[in-house]
Structure formats: C-alpha cells, structure tokens
N, C-alpha and C. Protein backbone atom coordinates (compact mmCIF):
# COMPACT_ATOMS: atom_id res chain seq x y z
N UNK A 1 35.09 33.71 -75.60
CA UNK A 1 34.43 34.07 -74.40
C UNK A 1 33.50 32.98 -73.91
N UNK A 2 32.77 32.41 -74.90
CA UNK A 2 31.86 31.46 -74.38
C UNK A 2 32.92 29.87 -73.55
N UNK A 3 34.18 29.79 -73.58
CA UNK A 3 34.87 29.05 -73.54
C UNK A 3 34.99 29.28 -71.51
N UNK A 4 35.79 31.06 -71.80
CA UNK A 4 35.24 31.11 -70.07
C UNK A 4 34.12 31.51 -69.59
N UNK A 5 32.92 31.36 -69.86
CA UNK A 5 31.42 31.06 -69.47
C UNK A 5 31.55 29.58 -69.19
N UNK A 6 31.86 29.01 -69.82
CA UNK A 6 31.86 27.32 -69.07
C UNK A 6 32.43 27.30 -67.69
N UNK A 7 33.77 27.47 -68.19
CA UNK A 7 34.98 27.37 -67.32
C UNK A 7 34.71 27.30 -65.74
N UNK A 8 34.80 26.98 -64.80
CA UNK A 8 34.26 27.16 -63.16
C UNK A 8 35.65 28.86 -63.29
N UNK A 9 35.06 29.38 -62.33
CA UNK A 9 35.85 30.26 -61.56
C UNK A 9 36.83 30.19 -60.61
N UNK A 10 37.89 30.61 -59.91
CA UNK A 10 38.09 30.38 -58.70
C UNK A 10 37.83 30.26 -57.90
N UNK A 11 36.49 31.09 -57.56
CA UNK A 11 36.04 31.18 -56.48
C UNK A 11 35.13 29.75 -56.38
N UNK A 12 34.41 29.54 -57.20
CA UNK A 12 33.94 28.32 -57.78
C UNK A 12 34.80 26.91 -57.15
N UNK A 13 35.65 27.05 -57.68
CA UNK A 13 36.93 25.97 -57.51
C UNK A 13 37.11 25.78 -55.83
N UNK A 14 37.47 26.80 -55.10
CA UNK A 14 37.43 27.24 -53.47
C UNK A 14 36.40 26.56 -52.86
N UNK A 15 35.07 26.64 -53.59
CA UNK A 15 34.17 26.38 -52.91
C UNK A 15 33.70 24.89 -53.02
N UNK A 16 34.14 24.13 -53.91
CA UNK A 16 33.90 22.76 -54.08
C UNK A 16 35.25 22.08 -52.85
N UNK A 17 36.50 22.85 -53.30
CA UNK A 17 37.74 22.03 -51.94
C UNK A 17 37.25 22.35 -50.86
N UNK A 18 36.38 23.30 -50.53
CA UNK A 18 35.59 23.53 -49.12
C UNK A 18 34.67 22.51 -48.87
N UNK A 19 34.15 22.35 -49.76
CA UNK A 19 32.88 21.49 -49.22
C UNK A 19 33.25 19.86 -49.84
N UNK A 20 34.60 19.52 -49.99
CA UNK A 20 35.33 18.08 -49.79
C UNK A 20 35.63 17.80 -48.42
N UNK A 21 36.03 19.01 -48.38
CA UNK A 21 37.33 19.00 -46.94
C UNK A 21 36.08 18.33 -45.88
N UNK A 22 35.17 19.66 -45.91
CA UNK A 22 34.16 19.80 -45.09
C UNK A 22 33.39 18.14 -44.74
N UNK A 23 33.53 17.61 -45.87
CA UNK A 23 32.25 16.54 -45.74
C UNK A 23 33.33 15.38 -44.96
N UNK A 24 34.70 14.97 -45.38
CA UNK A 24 35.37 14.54 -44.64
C UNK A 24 35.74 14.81 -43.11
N UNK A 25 35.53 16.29 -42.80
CA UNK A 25 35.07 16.20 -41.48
C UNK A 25 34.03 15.74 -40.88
N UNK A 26 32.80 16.10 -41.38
CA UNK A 26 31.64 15.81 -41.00
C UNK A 26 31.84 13.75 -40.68
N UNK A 27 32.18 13.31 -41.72
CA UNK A 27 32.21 12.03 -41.80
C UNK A 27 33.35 11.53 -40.88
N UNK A 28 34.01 12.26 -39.81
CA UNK A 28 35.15 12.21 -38.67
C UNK A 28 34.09 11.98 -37.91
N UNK A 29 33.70 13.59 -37.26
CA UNK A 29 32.87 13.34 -36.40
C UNK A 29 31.94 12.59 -35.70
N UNK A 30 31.18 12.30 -37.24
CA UNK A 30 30.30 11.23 -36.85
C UNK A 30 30.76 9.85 -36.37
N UNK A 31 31.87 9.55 -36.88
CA UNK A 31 32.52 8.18 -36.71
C UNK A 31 32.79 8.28 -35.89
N UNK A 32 33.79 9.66 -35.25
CA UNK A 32 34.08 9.66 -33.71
C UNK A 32 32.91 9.45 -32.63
N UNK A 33 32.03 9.90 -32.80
CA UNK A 33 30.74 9.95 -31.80
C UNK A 33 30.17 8.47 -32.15
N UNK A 34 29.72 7.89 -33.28
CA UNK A 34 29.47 6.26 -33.25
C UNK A 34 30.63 5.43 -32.25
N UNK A 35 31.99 5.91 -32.43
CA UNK A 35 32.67 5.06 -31.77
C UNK A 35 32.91 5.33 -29.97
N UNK A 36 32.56 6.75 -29.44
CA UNK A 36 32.67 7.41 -28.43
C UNK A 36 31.23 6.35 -27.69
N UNK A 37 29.80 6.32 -28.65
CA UNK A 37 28.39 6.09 -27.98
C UNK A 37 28.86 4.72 -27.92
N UNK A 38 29.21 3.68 -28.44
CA UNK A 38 30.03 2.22 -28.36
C UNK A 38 30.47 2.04 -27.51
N UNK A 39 31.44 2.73 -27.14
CA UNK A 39 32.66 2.59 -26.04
C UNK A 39 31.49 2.63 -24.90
N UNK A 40 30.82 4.02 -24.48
CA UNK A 40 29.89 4.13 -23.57
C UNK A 40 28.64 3.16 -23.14
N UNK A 41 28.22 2.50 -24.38
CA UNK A 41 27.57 1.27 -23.95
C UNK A 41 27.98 -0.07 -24.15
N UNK A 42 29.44 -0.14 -24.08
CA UNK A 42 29.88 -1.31 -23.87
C UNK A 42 30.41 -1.18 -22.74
N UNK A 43 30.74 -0.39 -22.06
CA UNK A 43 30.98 0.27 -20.42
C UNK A 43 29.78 0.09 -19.44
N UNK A 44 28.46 0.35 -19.84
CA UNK A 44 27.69 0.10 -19.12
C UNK A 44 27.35 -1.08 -19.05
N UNK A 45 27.37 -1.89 -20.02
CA UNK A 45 27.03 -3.05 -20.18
C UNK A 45 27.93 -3.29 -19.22
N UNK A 46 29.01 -3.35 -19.35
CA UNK A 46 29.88 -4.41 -17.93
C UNK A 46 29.54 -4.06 -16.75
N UNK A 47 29.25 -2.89 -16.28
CA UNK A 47 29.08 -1.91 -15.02
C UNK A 47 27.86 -2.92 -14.52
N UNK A 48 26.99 -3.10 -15.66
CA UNK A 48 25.34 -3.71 -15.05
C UNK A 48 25.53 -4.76 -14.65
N UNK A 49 26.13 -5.59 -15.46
CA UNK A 49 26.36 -6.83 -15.38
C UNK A 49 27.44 -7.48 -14.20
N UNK A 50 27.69 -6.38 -13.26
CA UNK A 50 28.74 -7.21 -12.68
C UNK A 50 27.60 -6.50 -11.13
N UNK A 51 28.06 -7.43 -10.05
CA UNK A 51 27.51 -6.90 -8.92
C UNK A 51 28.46 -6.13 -7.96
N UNK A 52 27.64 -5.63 -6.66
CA UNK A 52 28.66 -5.16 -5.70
C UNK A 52 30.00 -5.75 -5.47
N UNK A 53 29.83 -6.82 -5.45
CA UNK A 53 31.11 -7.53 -4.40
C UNK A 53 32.09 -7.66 -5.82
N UNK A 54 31.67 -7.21 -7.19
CA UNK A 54 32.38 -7.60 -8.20
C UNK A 54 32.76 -9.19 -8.63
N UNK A 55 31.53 -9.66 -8.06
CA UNK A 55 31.10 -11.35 -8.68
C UNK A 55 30.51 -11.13 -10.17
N UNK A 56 30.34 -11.62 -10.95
CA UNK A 56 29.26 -11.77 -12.28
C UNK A 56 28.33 -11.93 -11.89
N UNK A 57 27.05 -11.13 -11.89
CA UNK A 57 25.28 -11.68 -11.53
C UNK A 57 25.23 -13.35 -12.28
N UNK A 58 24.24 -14.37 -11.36
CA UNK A 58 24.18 -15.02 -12.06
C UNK A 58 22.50 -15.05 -11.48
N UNK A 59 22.15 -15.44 -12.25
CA UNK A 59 20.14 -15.48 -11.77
C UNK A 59 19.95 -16.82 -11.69
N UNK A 60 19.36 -17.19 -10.38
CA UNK A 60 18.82 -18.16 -9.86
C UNK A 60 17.30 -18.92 -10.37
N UNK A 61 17.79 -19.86 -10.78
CA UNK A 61 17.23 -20.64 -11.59
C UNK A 61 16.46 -21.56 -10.97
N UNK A 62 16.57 -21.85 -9.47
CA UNK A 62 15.56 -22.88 -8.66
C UNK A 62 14.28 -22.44 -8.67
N UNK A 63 13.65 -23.61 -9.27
CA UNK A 63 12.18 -24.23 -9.25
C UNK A 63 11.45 -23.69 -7.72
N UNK A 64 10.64 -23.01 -7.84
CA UNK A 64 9.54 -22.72 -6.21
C UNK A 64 9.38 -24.24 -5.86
N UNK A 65 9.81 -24.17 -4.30
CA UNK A 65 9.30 -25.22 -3.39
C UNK A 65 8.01 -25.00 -2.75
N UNK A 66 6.84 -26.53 -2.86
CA UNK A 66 5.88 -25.85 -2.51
C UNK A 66 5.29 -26.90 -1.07
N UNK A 67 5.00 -26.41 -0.31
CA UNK A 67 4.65 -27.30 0.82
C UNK A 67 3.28 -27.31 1.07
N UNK A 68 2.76 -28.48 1.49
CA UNK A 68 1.26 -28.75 1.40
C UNK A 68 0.18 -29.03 2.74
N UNK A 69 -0.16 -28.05 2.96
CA UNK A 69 -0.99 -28.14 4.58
C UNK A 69 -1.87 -28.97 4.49
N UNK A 70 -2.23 -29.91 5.00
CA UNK A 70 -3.56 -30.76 5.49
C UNK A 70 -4.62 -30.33 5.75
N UNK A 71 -5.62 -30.82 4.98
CA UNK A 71 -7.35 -29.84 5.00
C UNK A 71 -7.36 -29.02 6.70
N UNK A 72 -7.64 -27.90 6.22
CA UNK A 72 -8.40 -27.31 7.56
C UNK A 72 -9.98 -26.97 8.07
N UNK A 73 -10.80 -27.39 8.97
CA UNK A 73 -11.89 -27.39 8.56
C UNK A 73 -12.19 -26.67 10.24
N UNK A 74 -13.18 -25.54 9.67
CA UNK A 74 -13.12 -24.77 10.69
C UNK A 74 -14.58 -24.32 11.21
N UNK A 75 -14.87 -23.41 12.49
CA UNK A 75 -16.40 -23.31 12.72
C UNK A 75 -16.48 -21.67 12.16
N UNK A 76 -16.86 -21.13 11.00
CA UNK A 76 -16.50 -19.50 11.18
C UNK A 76 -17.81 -18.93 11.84
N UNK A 77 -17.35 -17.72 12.39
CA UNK A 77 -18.21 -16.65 13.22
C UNK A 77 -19.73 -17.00 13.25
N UNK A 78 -20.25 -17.01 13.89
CA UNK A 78 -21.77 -17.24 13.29
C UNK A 78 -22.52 -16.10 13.16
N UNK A 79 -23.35 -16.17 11.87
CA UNK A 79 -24.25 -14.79 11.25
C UNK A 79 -25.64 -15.33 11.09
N UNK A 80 -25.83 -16.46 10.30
CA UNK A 80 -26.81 -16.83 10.21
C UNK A 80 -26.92 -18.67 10.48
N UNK A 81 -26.27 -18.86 11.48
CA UNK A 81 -26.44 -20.05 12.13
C UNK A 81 -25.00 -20.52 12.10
N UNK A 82 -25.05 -21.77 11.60
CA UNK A 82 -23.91 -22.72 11.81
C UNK A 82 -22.71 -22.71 10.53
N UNK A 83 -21.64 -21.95 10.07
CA UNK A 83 -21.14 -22.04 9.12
C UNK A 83 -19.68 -22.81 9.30
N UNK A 84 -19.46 -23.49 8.02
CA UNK A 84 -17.98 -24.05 8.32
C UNK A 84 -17.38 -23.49 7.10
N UNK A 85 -16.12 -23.89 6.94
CA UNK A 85 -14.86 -23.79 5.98
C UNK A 85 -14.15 -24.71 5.84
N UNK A 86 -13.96 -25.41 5.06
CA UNK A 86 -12.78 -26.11 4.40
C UNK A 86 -12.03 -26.07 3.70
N UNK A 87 -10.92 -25.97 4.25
CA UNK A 87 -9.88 -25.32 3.08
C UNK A 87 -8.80 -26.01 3.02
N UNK A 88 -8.17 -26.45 1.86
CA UNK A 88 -6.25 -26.60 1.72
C UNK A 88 -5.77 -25.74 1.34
N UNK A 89 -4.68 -25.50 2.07
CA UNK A 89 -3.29 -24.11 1.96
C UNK A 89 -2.29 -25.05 1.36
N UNK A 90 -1.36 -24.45 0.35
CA UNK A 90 -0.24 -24.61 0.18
C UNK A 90 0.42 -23.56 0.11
N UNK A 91 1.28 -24.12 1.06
CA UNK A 91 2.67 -22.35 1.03
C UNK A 91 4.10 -22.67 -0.18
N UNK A 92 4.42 -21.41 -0.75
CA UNK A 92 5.16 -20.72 -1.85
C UNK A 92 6.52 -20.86 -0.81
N UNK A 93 7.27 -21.84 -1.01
CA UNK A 93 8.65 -21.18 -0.21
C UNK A 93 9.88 -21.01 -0.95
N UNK A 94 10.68 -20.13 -0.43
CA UNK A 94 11.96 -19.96 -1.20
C UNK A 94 12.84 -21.14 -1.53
N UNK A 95 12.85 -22.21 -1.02
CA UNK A 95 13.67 -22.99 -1.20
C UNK A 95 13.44 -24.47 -0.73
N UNK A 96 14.23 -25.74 -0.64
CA UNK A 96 13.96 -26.62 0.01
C UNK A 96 14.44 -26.70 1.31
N UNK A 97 15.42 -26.17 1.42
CA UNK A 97 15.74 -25.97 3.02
C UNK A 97 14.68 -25.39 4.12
N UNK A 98 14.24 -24.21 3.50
CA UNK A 98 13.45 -23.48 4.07
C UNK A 98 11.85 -24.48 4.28
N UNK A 99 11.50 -25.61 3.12
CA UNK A 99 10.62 -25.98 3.20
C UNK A 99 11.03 -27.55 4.68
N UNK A 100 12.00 -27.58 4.33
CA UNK A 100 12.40 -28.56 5.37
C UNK A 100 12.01 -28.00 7.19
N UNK A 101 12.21 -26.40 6.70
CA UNK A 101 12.49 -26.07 8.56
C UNK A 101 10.78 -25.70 8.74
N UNK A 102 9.89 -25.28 7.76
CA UNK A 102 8.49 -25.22 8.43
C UNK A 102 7.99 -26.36 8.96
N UNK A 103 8.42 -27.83 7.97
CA UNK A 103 7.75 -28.87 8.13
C UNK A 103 7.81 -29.30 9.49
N UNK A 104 9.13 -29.42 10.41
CA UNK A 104 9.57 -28.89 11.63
C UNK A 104 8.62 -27.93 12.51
N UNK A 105 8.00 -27.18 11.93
CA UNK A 105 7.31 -25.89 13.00
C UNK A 105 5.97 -26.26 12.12
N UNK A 106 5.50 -27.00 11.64
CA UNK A 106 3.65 -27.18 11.40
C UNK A 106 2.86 -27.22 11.89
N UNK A 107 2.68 -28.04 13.41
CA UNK A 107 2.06 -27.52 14.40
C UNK A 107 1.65 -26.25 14.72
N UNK A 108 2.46 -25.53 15.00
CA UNK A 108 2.32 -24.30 15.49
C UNK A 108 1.84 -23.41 14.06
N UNK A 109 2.21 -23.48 12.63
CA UNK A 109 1.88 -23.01 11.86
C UNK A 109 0.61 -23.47 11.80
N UNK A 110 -0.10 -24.69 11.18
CA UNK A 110 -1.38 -25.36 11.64
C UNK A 110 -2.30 -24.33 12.61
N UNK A 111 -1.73 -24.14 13.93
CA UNK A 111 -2.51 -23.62 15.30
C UNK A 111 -2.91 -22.12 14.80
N UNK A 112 -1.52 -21.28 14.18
CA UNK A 112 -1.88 -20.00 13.46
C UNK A 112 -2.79 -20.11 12.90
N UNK A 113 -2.84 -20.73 11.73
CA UNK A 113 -3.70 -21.06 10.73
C UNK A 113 -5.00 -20.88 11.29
N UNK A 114 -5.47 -22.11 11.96
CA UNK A 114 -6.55 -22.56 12.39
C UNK A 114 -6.83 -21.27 13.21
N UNK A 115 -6.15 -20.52 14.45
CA UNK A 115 -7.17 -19.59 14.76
C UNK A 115 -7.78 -18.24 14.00
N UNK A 116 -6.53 -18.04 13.32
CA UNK A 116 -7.17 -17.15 12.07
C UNK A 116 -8.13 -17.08 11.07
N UNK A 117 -8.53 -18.35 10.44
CA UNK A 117 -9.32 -18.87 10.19
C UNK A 117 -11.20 -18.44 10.80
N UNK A 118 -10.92 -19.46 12.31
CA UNK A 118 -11.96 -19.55 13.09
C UNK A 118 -12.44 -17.87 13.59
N UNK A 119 -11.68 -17.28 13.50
CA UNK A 119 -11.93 -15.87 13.82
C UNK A 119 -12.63 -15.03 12.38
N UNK A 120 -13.07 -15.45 11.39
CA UNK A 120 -13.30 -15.43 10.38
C UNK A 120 -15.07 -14.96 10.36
N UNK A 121 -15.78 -14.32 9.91
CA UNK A 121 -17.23 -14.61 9.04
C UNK A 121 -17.29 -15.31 7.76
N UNK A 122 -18.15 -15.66 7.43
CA UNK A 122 -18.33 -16.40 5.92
C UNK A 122 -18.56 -14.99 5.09
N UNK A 123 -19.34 -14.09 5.54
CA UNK A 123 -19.28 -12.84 4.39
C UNK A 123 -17.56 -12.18 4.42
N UNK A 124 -17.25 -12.61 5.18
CA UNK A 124 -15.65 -11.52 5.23
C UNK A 124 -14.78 -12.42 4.65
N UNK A 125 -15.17 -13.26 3.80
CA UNK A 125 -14.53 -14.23 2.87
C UNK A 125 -14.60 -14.89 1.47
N UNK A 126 -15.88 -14.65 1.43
CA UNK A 126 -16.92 -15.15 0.58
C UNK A 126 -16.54 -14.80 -1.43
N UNK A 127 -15.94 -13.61 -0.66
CA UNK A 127 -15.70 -13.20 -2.26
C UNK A 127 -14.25 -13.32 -2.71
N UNK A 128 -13.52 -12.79 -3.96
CA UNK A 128 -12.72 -12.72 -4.45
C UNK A 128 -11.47 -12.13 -3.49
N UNK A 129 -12.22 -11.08 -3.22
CA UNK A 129 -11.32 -9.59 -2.25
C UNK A 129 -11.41 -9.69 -1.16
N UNK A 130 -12.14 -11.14 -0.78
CA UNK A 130 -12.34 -11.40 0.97
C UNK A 130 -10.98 -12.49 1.05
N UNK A 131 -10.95 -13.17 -0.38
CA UNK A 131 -9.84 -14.61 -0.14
C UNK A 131 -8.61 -13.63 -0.24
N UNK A 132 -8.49 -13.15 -1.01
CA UNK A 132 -6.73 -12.22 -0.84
C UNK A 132 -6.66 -11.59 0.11
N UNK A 133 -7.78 -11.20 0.53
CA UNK A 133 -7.31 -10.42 1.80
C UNK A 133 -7.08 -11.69 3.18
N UNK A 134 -7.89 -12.56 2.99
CA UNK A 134 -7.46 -13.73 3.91
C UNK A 134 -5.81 -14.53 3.80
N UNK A 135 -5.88 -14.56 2.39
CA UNK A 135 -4.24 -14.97 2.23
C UNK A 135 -3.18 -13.85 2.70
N UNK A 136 -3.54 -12.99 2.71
CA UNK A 136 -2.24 -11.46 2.81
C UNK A 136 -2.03 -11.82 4.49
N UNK A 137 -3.53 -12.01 5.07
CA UNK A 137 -3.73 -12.14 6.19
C UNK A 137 -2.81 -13.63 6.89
N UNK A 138 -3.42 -14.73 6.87
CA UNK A 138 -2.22 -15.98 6.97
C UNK A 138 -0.34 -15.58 6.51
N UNK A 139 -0.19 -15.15 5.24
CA UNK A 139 0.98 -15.24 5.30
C UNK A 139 1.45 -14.22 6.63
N UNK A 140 0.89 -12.93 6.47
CA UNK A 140 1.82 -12.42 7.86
C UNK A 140 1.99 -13.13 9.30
N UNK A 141 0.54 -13.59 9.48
CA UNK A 141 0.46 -14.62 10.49
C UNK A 141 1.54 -15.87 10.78
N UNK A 142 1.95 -16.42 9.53
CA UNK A 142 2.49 -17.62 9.00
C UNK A 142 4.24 -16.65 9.74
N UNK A 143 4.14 -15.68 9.07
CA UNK A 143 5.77 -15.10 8.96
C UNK A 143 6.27 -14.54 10.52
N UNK A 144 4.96 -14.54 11.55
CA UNK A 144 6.14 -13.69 12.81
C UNK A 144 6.35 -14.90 13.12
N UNK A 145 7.70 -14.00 13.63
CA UNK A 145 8.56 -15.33 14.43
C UNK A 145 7.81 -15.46 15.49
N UNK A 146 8.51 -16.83 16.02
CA UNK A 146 8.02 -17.27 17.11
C UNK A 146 9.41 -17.70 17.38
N UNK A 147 10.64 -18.11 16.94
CA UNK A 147 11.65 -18.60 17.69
C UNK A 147 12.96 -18.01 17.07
N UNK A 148 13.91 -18.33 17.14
CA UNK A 148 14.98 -18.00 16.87
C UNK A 148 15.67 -18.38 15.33
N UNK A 149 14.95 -19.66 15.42
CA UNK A 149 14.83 -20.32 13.68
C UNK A 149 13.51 -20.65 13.19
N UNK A 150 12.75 -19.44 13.26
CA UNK A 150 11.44 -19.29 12.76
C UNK A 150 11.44 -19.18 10.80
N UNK A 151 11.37 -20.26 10.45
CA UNK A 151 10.44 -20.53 9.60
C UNK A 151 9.78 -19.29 8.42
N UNK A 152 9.44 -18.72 9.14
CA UNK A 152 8.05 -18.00 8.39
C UNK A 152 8.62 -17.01 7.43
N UNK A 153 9.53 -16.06 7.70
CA UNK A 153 10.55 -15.84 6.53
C UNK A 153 10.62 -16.24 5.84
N UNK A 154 10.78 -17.43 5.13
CA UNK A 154 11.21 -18.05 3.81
C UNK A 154 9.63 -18.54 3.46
N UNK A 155 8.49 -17.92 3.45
CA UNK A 155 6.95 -17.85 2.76
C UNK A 155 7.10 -16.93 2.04
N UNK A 156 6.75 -17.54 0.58
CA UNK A 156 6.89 -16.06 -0.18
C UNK A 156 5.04 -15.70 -0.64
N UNK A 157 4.15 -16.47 -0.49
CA UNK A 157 3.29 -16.67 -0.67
C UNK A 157 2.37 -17.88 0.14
N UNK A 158 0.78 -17.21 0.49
CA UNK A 158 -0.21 -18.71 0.63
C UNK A 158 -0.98 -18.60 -0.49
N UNK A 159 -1.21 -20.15 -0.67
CA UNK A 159 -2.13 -20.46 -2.27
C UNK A 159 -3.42 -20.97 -1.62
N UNK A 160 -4.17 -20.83 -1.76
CA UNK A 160 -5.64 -21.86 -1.44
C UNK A 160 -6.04 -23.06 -2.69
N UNK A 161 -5.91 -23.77 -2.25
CA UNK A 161 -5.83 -24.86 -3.24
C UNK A 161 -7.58 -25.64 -3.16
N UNK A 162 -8.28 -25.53 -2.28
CA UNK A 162 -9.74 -25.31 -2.05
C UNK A 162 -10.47 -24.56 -1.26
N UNK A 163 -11.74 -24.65 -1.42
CA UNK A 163 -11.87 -23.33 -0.71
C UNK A 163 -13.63 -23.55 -0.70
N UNK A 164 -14.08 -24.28 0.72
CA UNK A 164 -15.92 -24.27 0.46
C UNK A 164 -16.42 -23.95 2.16
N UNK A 165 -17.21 -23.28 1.58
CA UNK A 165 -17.93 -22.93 2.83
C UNK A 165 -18.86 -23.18 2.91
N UNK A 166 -19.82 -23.69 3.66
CA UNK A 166 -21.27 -24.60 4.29
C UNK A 166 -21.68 -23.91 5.20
C-alpha cells in the first residue's frame, strides 16, 4: 500500500499534461503578441518616416543666415529731456537667398526700422520685457509686405546685437 501512496494518481497525471499543454500555449500567445506589437511598430515607423507626397523626410541641415543692419541711432520720445538710442539689429533669415532679396529692400527696411524706433520712449524699452517686446515689434514691421517680392517673410527673427540709451 505504501507503494500506491507514492504513486501519482490519474487524476494527478491529467493534471500535470494540463498544465504542459497549457504553458505551451501561454508561451504561443505571448510570442504571437511580441511578434503582432513588432510588426505594429515597425509599420509605424515607416508611416512616420515617410511624408505626404511619399518622399523620405529628410531634415534640413542649413546653417541660419544672418544679415547685419548698420548702427541705428535715434531721437526717442521725450520724458525727461533729450534721449537717444543706439542700436545694431541683426536679422535671423531662412536662407541665403532670402538674405540676398532684403539686402535689395534695406532702405525701406532701414526707414521701418528707424520710424519704429523714433516712435519709442526710453522707459517703454528700458527693460528686459520692453526689448522683446520691441523686437516682436520690428520683426512684424520688418515682415508686411510692401511689394510683390517682399522680403520680410523669410525673417525668422530680430537680434539686438547692442543696445544703449543716453
């Protein structure tokens, strides 16, 4: 008797080929779903990577062109007597072409400049949050057209490269 006290049972026996079978499924599944989530992000990956027109994205690698305005020296508003400004601008442009066609329209960019400027106080400038707001101010200035091959479009930014007021 003690011989079948060892012995597994049948039912015993049933329940170990169950839970073989079982684990070899389990170990399907999962492989199926590792290989299903694969497939799915090697799908997106191409999807991202390709553009509308079904070209390959390629990212543009040109260096910022930067163009360099000639000191501007101006009379601002008067508050407490006689104040000036001197400043150099350099403009952020998209490209060299684009820097080619302002150099062409500087004058008139210059004339922007300068009355925007002169329309100015020294306190409405003076600080940190007065100069960005003066640059936000020039570039839009800088950007309406004025002609048909206006320029001002291709500003992606104005820099102040000095900046003193007297």
């Amino acid at each position: 008797m003690a011989s079948k006290a060892n012995a597994p049972s049948r039912e015993d026996r049933g329940a170990r080929v169950e839970k073989k079978s079982g684990g070899k499924k389990m170990t399907l599944i999962i492989a199926s779903a590792i290989l299903l989530l694969g497939a799915g992000g090697g799908g997106a990956a191409w999807y991202m990577s390709r553009t509308q027109d079904g070209a390959p994205f390629q990212a543009r690698h040109e260096p910022p062109v930067f163009v360099n305005l000639e000191t501007f020296t101006v009379n601002l508003q008067s508050e407490h007597g006689d104040q000036h400004l001197q400043t150099n601008l350099t403009l952020k442009m998209e490209d060299s072409s684009a820097a080619d066609l302002i150099k062409l329209h500087m004058p008139e960019v210059r004339n922007r400049v300068l009355l925007l400027l002169s329309s100015k106080a020294a306190s409405q400038i003076n600080g940190v949050e007065g100069k960005k707001k003066l640059a936000s101010e020039l570039l839009e200035e800088i950007k309406q057209p004025s002609s048909e091959r206006s320029p001002g479009h291709a500003v992606q930014s104005v820099l102040f490269t000095s900046f003193v007021i007297q």
